[in-house]
Protein backbone atom coordinates (compact mmCIF):
# COMPACT_ATOMS: atom_id res chain seq x y z
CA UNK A 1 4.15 21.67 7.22
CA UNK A 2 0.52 20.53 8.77
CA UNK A 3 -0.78 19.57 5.54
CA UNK A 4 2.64 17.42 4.75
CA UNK A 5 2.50 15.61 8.19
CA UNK A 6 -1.55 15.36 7.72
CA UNK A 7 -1.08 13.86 4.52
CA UNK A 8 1.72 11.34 5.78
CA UNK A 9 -0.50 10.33 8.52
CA UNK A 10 -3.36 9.96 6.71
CA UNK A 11 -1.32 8.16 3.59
CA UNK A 12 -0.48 5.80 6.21
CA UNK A 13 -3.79 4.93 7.36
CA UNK A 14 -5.39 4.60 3.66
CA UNK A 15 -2.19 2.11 2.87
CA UNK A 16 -3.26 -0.41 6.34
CA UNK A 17 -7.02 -0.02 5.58
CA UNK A 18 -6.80 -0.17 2.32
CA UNK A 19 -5.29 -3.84 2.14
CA UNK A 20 -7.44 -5.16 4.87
CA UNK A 21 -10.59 -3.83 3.08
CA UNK A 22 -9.61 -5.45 -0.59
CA UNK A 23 -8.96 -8.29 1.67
CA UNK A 24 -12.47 -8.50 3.56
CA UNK A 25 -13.88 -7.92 0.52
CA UNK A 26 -12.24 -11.11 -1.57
CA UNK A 27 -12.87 -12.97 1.59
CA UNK A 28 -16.68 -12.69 1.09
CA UNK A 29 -16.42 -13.45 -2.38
CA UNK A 30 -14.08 -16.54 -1.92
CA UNK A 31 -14.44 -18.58 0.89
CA UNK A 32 -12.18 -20.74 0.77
CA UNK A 33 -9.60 -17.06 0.88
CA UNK A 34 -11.84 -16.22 3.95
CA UNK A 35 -10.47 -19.78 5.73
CA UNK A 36 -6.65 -19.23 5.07
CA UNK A 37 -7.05 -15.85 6.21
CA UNK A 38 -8.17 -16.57 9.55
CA UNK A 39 -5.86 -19.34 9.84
CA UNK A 40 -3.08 -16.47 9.44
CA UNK A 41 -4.91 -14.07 11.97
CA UNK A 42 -5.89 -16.49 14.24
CA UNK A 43 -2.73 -19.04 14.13
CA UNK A 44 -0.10 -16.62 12.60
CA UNK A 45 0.15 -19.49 9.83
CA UNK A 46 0.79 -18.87 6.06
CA UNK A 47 -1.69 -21.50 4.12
CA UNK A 48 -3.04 -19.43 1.17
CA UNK A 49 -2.30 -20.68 -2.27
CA UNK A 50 -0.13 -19.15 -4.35
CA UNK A 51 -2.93 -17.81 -6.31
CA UNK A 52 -4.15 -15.97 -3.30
CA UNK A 53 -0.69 -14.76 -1.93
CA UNK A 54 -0.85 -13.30 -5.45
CA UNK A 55 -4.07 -11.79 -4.52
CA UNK A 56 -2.45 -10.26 -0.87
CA UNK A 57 0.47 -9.01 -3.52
CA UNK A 58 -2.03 -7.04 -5.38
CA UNK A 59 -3.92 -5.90 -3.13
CA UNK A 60 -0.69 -4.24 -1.32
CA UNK A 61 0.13 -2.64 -4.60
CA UNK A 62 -3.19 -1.09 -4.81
CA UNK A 63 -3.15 -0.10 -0.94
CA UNK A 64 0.55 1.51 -1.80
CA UNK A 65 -0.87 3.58 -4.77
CA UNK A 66 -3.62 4.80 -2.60
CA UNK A 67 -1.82 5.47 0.02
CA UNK A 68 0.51 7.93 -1.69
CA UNK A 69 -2.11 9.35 -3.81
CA UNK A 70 -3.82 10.40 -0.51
CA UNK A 71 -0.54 11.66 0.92
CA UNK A 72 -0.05 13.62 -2.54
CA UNK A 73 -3.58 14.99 -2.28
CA UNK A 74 -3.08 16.56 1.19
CA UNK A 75 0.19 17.91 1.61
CA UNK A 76 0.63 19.03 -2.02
CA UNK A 77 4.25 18.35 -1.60
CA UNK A 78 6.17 15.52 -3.41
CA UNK A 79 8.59 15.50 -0.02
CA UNK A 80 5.40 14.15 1.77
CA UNK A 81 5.11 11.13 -0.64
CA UNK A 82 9.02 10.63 -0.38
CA UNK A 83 8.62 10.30 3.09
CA UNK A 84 5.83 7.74 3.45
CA UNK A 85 7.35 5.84 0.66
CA UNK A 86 10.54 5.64 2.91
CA UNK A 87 8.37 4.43 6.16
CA UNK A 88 6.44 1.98 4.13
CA UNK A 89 9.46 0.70 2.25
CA UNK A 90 11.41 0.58 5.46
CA UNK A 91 8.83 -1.35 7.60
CA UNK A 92 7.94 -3.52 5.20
CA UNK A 93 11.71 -4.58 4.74
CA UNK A 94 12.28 -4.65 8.25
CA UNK A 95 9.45 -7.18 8.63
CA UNK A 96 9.43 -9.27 5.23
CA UNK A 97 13.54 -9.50 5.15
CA UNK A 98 14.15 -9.71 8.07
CA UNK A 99 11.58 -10.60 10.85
CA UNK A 100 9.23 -12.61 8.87
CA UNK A 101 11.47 -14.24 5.95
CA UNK A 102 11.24 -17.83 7.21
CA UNK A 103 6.88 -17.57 7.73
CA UNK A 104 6.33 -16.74 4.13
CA UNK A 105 7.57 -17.95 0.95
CA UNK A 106 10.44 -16.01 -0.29
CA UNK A 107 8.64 -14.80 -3.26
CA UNK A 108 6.07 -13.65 -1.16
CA UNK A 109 8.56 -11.37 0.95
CA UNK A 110 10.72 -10.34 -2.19
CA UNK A 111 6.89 -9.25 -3.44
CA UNK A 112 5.61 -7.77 -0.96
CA UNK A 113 9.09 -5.60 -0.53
CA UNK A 114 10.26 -4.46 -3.64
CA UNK A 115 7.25 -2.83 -5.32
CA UNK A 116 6.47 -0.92 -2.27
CA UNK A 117 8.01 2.36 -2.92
CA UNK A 118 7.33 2.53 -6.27
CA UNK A 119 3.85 2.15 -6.03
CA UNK A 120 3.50 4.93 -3.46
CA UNK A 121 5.60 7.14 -5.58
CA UNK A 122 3.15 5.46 -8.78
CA UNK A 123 0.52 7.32 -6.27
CA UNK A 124 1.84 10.57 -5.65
CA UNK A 125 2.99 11.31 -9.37
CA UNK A 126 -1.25 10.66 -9.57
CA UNK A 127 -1.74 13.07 -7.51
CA UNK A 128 0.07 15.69 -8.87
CA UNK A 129 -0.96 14.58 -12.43
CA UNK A 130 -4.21 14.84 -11.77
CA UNK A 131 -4.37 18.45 -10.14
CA UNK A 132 -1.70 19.71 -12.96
CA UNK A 133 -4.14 18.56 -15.08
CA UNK A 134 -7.13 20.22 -13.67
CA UNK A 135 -5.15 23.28 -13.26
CA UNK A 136 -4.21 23.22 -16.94
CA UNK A 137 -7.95 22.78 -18.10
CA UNK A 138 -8.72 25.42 -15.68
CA UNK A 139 -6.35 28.35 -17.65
CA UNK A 140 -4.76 28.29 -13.89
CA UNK A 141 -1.40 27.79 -12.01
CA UNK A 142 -0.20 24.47 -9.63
């Protein structure tokens, strides 16, 4: 039960760091990224391009897979993934559909949204494909 909570918690945290770290990292390799996203943080005002809302999309995609990967890692338990995958996907309708669907462009939201809990389960099934497959190299059991 620690471990599952643990590995929520912590699946949470890798999933917000994650896309603000891509992000800081994009932002020192393109400038011009770097000005639209402190017009956003500063302002609250959605001026990137479409080719770098398509670079926030990825980004949460990669945060999502990482996020339930870690969560998969610690608790060992596929309920643990199901249940950040639910908090993620939940928030981030919450706030995309519904509290933010007029400050972004609807693509945007309908991208940001839907490939949410997939990824995180995409991150999980890693998890436990990876350590079946160790275990299976290793002559061991899960």
């Amino acid at each position: 039960m620690v471990r599952s909570v643990l590995g929520v918690l912590v699946g949470a945290v890798v999933w917000m760091v994650g896309f603000f770290v891509l992000a800081l990292v994009l932002a020192q390799l393109w400038p011009d990224y770097a000005i639209h996203g402190r017009e956003w943080t500063r302002q609250g005002v959605f001026t990137f391009t479409a080719l770098m809302a398509c670079c926030n999309l990825v980004f949460w995609v990669l945060a999502e897979i990482g996020a339930g990967w870690a969560a998969g890692k610690i608790a060992k338990r596929r309920e643990a993934v199901w249940v950040l995958a639910a908090l993620v996907g939940i928030y981030l309708a919450g706030l995309h559909l519904i509290l933010y669907w007029s400050r972004f462009p609807w693509w945007y939201n309908l991208g940001v949204v839907i490939p949410a809990v997939p990824a995180v389960f995409l991150g999980g099934k890693l998890a436990s494909s990876l350590r079946a497959a160790r275990c299976q190299a290793q002559g061991g059991h899960l």
